[in-house]
Protein backbone atom coordinates (compact mmCIF):
# COMPACT_ATOMS: atom_id res chain seq x y z
CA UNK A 1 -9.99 -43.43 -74.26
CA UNK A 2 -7.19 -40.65 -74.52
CA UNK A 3 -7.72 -38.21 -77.20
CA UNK A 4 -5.05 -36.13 -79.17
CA UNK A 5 -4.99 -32.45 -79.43
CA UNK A 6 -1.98 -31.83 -80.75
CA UNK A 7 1.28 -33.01 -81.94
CA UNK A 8 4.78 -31.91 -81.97
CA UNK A 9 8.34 -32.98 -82.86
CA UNK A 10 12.08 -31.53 -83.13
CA UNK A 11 14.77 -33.22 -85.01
CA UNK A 12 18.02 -30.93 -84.93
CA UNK A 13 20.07 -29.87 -88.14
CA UNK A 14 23.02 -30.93 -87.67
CA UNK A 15 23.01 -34.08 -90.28
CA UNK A 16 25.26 -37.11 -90.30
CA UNK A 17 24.44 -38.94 -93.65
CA UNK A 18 26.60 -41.95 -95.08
CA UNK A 19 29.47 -40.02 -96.45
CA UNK A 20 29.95 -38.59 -92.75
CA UNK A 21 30.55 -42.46 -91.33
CA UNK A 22 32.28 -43.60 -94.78
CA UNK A 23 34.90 -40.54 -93.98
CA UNK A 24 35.20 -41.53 -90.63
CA UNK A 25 37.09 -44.84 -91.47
CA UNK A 26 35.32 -47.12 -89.26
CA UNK A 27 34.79 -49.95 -91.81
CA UNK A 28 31.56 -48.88 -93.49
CA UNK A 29 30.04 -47.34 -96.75
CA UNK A 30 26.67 -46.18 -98.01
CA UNK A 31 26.54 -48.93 -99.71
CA UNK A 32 27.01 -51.31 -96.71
CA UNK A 33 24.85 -49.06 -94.32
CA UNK A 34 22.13 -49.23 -97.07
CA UNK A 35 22.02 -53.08 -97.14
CA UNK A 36 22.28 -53.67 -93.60
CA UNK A 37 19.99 -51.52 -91.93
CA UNK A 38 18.64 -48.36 -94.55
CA UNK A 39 19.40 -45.22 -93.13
CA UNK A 40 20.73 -42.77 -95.20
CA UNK A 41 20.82 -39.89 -92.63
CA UNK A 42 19.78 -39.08 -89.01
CA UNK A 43 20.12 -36.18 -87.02
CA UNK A 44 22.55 -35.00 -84.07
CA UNK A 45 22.71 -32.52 -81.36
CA UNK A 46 26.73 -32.74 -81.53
CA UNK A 47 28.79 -30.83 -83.25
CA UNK A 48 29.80 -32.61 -86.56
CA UNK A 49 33.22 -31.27 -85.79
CA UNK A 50 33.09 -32.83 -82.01
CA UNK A 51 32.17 -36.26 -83.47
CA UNK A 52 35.12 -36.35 -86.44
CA UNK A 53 38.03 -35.34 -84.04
CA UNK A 54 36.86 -37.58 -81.49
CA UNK A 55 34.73 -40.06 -82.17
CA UNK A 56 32.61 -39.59 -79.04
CA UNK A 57 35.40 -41.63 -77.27
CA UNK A 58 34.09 -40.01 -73.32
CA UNK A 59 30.24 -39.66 -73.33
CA UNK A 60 31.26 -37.71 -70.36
CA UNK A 61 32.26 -34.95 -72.67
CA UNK A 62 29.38 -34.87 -75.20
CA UNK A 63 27.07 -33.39 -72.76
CA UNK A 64 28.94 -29.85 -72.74
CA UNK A 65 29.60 -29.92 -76.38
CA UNK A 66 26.21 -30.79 -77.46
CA UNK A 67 24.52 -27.74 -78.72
CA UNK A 68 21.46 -28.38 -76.85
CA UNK A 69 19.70 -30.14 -73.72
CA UNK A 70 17.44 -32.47 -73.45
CA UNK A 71 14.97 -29.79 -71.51
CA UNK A 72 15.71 -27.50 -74.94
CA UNK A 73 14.43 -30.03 -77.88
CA UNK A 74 11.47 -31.45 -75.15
CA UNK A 75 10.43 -27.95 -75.35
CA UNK A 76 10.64 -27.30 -78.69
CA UNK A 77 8.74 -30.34 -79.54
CA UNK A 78 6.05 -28.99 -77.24
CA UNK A 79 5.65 -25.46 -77.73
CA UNK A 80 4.67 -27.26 -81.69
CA UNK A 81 2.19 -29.72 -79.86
CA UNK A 82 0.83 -27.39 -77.83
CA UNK A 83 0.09 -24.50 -80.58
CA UNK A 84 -1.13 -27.02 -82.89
CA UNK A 85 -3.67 -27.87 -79.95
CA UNK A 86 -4.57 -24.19 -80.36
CA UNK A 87 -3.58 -24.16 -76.28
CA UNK A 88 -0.88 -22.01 -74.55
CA UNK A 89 1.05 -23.43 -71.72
CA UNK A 90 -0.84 -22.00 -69.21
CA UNK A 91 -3.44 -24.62 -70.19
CA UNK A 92 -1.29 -27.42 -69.66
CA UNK A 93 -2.23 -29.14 -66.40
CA UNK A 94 0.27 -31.94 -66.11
CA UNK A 95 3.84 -32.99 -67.82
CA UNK A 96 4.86 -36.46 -68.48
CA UNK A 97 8.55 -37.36 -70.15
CA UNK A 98 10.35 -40.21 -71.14
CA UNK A 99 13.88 -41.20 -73.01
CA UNK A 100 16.20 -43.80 -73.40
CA UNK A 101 18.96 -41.39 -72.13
CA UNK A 102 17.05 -38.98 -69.83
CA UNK A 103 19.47 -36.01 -68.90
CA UNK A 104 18.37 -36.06 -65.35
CA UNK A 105 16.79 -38.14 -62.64
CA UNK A 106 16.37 -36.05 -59.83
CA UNK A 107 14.90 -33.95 -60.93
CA UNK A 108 12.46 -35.64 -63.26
CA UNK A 109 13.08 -34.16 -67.02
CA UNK A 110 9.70 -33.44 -66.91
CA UNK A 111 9.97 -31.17 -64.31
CA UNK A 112 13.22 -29.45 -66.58
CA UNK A 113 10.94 -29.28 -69.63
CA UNK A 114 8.12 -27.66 -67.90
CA UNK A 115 10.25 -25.14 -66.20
CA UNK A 116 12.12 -24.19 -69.75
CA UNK A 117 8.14 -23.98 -70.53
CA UNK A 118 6.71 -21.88 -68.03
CA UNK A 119 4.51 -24.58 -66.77
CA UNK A 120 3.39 -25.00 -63.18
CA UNK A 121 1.86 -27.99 -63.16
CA UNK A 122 2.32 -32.18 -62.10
CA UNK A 123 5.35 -33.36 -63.74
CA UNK A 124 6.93 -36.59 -63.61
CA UNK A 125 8.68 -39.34 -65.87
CA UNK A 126 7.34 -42.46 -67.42
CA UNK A 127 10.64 -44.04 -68.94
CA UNK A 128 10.50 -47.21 -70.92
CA UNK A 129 13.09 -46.92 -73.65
CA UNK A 130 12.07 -47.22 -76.95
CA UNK A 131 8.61 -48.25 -76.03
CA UNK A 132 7.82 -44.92 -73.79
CA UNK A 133 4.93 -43.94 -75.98
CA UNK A 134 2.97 -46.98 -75.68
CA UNK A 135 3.41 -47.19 -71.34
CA UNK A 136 2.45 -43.56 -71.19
CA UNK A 137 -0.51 -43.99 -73.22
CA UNK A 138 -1.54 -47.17 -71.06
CA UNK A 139 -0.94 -45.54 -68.07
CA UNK A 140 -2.80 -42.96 -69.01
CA UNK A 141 -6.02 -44.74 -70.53
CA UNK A 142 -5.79 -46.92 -67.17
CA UNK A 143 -6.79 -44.05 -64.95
CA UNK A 144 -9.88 -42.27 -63.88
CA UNK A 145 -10.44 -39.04 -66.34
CA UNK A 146 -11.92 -37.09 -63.12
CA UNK A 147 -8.41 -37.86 -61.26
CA UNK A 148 -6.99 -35.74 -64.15
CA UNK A 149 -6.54 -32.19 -65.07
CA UNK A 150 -8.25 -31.32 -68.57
CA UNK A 151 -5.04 -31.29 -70.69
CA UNK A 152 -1.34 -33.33 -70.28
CA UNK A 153 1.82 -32.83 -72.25
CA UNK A 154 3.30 -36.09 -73.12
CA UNK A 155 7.01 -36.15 -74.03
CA UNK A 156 9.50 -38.65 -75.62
CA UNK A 157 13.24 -36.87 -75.42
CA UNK A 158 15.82 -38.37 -77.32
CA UNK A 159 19.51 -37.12 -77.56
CA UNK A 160 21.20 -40.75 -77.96
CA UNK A 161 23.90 -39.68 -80.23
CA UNK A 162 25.82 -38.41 -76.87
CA UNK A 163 25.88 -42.13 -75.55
CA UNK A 164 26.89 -43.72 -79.02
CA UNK A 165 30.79 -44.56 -79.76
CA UNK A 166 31.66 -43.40 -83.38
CA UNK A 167 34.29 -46.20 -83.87
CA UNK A 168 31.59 -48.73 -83.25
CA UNK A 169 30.13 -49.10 -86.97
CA UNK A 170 27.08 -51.53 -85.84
CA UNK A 171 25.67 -48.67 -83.82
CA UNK A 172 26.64 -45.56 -85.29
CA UNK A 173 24.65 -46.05 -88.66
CA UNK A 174 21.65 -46.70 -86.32
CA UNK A 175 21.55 -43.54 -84.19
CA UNK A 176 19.44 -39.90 -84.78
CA UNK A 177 18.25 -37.43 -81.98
CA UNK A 178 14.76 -36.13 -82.07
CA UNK A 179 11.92 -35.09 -79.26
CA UNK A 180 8.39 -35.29 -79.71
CA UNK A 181 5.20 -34.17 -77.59
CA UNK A 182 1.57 -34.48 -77.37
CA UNK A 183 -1.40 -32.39 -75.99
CA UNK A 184 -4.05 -35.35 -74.88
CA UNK A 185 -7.16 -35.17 -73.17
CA UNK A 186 -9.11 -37.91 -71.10
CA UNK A 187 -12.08 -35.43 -70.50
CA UNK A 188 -12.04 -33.22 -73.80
CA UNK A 189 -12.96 -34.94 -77.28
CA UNK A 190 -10.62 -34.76 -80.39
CA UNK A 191 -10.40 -36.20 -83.69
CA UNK A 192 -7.45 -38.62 -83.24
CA UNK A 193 -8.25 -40.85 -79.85
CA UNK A 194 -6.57 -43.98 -79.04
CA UNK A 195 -9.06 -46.31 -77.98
CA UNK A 196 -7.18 -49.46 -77.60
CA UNK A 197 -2.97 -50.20 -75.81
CA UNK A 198 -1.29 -52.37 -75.08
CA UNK A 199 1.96 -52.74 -72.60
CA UNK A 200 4.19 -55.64 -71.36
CA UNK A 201 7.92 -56.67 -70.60
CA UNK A 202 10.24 -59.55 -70.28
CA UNK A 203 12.57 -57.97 -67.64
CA UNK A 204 14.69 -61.15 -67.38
CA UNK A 205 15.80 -59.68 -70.40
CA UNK A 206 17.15 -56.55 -69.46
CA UNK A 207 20.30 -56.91 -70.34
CA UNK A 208 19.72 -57.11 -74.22
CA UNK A 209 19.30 -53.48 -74.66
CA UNK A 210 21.48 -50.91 -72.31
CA UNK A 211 22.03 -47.42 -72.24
CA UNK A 212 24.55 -47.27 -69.67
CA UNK A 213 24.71 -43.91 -67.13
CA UNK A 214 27.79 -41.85 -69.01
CA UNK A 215 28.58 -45.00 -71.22
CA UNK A 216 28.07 -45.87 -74.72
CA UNK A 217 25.13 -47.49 -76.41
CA UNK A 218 25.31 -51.76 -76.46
CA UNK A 219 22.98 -54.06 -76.98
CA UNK A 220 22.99 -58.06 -78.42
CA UNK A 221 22.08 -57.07 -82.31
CA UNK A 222 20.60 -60.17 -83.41
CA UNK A 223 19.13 -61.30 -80.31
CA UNK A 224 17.07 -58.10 -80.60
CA UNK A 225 16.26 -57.45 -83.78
CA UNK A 226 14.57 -60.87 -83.87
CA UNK A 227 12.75 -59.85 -80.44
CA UNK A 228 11.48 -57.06 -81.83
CA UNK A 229 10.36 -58.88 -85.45
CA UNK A 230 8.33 -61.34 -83.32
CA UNK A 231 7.06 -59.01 -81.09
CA UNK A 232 5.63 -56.60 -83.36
CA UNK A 233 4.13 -59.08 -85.56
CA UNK A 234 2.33 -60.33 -82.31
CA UNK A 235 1.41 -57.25 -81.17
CA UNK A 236 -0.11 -56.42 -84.61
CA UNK A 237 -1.49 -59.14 -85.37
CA UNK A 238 -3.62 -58.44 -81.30
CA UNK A 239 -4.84 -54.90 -82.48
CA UNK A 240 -5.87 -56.21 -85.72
CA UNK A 241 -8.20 -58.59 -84.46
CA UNK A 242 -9.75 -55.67 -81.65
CA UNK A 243 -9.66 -53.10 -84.76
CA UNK A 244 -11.70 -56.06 -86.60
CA UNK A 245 -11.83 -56.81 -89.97
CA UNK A 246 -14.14 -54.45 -91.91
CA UNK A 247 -11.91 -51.50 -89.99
CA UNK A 248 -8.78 -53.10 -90.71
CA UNK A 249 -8.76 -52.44 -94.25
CA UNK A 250 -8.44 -48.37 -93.57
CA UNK A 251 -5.46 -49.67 -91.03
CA UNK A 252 -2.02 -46.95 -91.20
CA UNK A 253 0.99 -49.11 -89.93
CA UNK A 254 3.81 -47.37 -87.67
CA UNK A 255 5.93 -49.52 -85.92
CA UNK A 256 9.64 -48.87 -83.84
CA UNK A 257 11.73 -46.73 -86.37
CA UNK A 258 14.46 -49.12 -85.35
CA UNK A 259 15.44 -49.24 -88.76
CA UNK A 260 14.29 -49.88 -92.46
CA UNK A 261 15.34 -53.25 -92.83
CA UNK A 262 13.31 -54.74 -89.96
CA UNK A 263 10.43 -52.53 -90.77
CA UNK A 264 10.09 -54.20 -94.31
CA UNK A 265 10.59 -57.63 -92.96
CA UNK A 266 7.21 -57.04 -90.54
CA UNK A 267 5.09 -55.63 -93.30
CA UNK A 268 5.97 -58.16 -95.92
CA UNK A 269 5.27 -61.04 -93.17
CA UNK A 270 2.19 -58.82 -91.88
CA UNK A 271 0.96 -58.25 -95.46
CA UNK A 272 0.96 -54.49 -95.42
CA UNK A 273 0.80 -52.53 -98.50
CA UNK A 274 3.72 -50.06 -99.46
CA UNK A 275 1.63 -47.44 -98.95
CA UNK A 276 -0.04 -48.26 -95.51
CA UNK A 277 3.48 -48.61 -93.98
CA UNK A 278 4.69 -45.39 -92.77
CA UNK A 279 8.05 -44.70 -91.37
CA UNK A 280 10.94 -41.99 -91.31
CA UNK A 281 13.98 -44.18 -90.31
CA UNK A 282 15.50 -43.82 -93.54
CA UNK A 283 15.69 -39.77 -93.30
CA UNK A 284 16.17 -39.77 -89.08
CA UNK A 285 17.96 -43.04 -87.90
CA UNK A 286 16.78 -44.96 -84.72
CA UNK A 287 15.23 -41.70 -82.70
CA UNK A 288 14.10 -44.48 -79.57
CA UNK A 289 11.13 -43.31 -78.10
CA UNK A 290 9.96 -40.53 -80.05
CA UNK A 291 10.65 -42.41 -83.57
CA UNK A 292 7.43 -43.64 -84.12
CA UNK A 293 5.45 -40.71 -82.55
CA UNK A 294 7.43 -38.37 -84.90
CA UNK A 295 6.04 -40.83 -88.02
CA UNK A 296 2.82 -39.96 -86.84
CA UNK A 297 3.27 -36.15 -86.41
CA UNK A 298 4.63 -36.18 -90.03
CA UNK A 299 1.71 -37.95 -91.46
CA UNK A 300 -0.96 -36.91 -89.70
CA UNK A 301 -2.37 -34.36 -92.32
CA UNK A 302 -3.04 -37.75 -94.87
CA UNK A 303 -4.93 -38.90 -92.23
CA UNK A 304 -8.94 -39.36 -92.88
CA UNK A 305 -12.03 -39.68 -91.09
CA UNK A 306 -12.94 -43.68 -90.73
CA UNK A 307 -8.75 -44.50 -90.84
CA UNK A 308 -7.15 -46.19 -88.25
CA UNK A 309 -3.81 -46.61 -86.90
CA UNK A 310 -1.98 -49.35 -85.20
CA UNK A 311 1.28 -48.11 -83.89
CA UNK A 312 3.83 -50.65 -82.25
CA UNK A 313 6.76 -50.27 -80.48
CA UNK A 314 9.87 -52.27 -78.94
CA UNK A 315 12.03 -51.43 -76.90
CA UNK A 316 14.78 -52.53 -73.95
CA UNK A 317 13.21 -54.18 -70.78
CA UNK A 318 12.81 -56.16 -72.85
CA UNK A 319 9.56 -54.20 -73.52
CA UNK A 320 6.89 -53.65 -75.86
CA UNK A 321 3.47 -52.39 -76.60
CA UNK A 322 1.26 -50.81 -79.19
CA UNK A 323 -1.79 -48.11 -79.12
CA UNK A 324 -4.95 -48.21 -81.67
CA UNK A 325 -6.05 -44.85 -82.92
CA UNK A 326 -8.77 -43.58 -84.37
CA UNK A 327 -9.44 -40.83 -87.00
CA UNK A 328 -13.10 -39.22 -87.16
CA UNK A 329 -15.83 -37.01 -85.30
């Protein structure tokens, strides 16, 4: 069991809404964006000005004009996670990251984020695309509390819009930046505690899903969007039967905040009322990792004693997992 202290996200302000990509004369309209995928604006750490004049041609180039680092918005996202934990960095005994388009390798962006944090502690990387939060949760609940220090920062980074191409309509609607974090405890109780994750792949897949090393964004559309339908409703329909029945009608819904269009396709076939399905794709685009962890940070204040929440996430690997939390003494 791995309980939650605290939660934390950062989106940044610069905003790219549907007029932005209509002006850019790519082929697309609100209108179009709406019906295909639902997203009516998402966030960017680029210059607006950077992306109009040149359409993010040389990914190469959007790392020195973006206004901040991947090692900035981790920590921003923390310094939230770790207040709202009522800790101080000091505290913080270990620092795990993950991102679909990690800044660095060597060193490990945790080790970036904890330095822009003051933290001397562990740090290392857990990367699984989209579906980092659910293998960093299972690695953690897999391991002995006692082999552990009494608090970890988990991280989810996610800059994308440097590795998207602007003249690419399929994938620019999709894309939003945002970093989230999370102050969890093996040792020390909380309310929130996920009790129950799952993780697995399909590596002969990998090639469905790529964020390429200073390259843009591509993936096979179709082929994954229907991966990540069939998944989901698999993995869901799995936590629903450990959550039970009697429990499952208190049961929150967050899945991949791939976008809005897929997310309404699961809950109609999973039978999930309106208001148990809870997303932000429609107001942040496809943040990878930290897209459904950011849902949760929103919406954790509506949150009750005796609710629970089955989060699921897909992402490249072909990957996929989901985490069970509860909500209670």
């Amino acid at each position: 069991m791995v309980y939650i202290h605290g939660l934390g996200e950062f989106h940044p302000p610069n905003e790219i809404d549907n007029a932005f990509l209509r002006d850019l004369d790519i082929g697309t309209d609100p209108q179009w964006i709406m019906e295909r995928v639902g997203i009516e604006t998402r966030r960017t750490v680029l210059p607006l000005d950077y992306i109009r004049t040149t359409r993010n041609a040389d990914p190469r180039q959007a790392i020195a004009a973006s206004l901040y680092g991947n090692a900035d918005t981790g920590a921003l996202a923390a310094k939230q996670a770790i207040a709202a934990a009522g800790l101080s960095p000091a505290d913080i005994g270990m620092v795990i990251s993950g991102s679909c388009t990690p800044q660095s390798s060597c060193p490990a962006e945790a080790c970036t984020i904890a330095a822009a944090l003051g933290i001397e502690a562990p740090a290392l990387d857990v990367n699984s695309a989209c579906s980092t939060l659910a293998a960093q949760f299972h690695v953690l609940n897999g391991m002995r509390p006692e082999a552990l220090p009494d608090f970890v920062l988990l991280l989810q980074v996610e800059n994308s819009t440097r590795a998207v191409d602007y003249n690419d309509r399929n994938s620019c609607v999709l894309w939003g930046d945002g970093s989230t974090a999370q102050v969890v405890s093996l040792k020390v109780p909380a309310r929130l505690r996920v009790v129950d994750s799952v993780f697995a792949s399909d590596p002969s897949n990998h090639q469905r899903v790529r964020f390429v090393q200073a390259g843009h964004f591509a993936q096979d559309g179709r082929t994954v969007q229907a991966f990540a339908i069939r998944r989901t409703l698999a993995v869901l329909a799995q936590l629903r039967e450990r959550i039970g029945a009697e429990r499952a009608t208190r049961m929150k819904f967050i899945g991949h905040q791939a976008n809005r269009s897929m997310l309404d396709n699961i809950s109609r076939s999973a039978r999930i009322a309106a208001e148990d399905h809870w997303f932000n794709v429609d107001r942040y685009g496809n943040c990878g990792a930290a897209g459904a962890p950011s849902v949760l940070t929103e919406n954790q204040q509506r949150l009750h004693d005796g609710d629970v929440v089955s989060l699921v996430v897909v992402g490249g690997g072909l990957s996929w997992g989901g985490l069970v939390i509860e909500v209670g003494a």
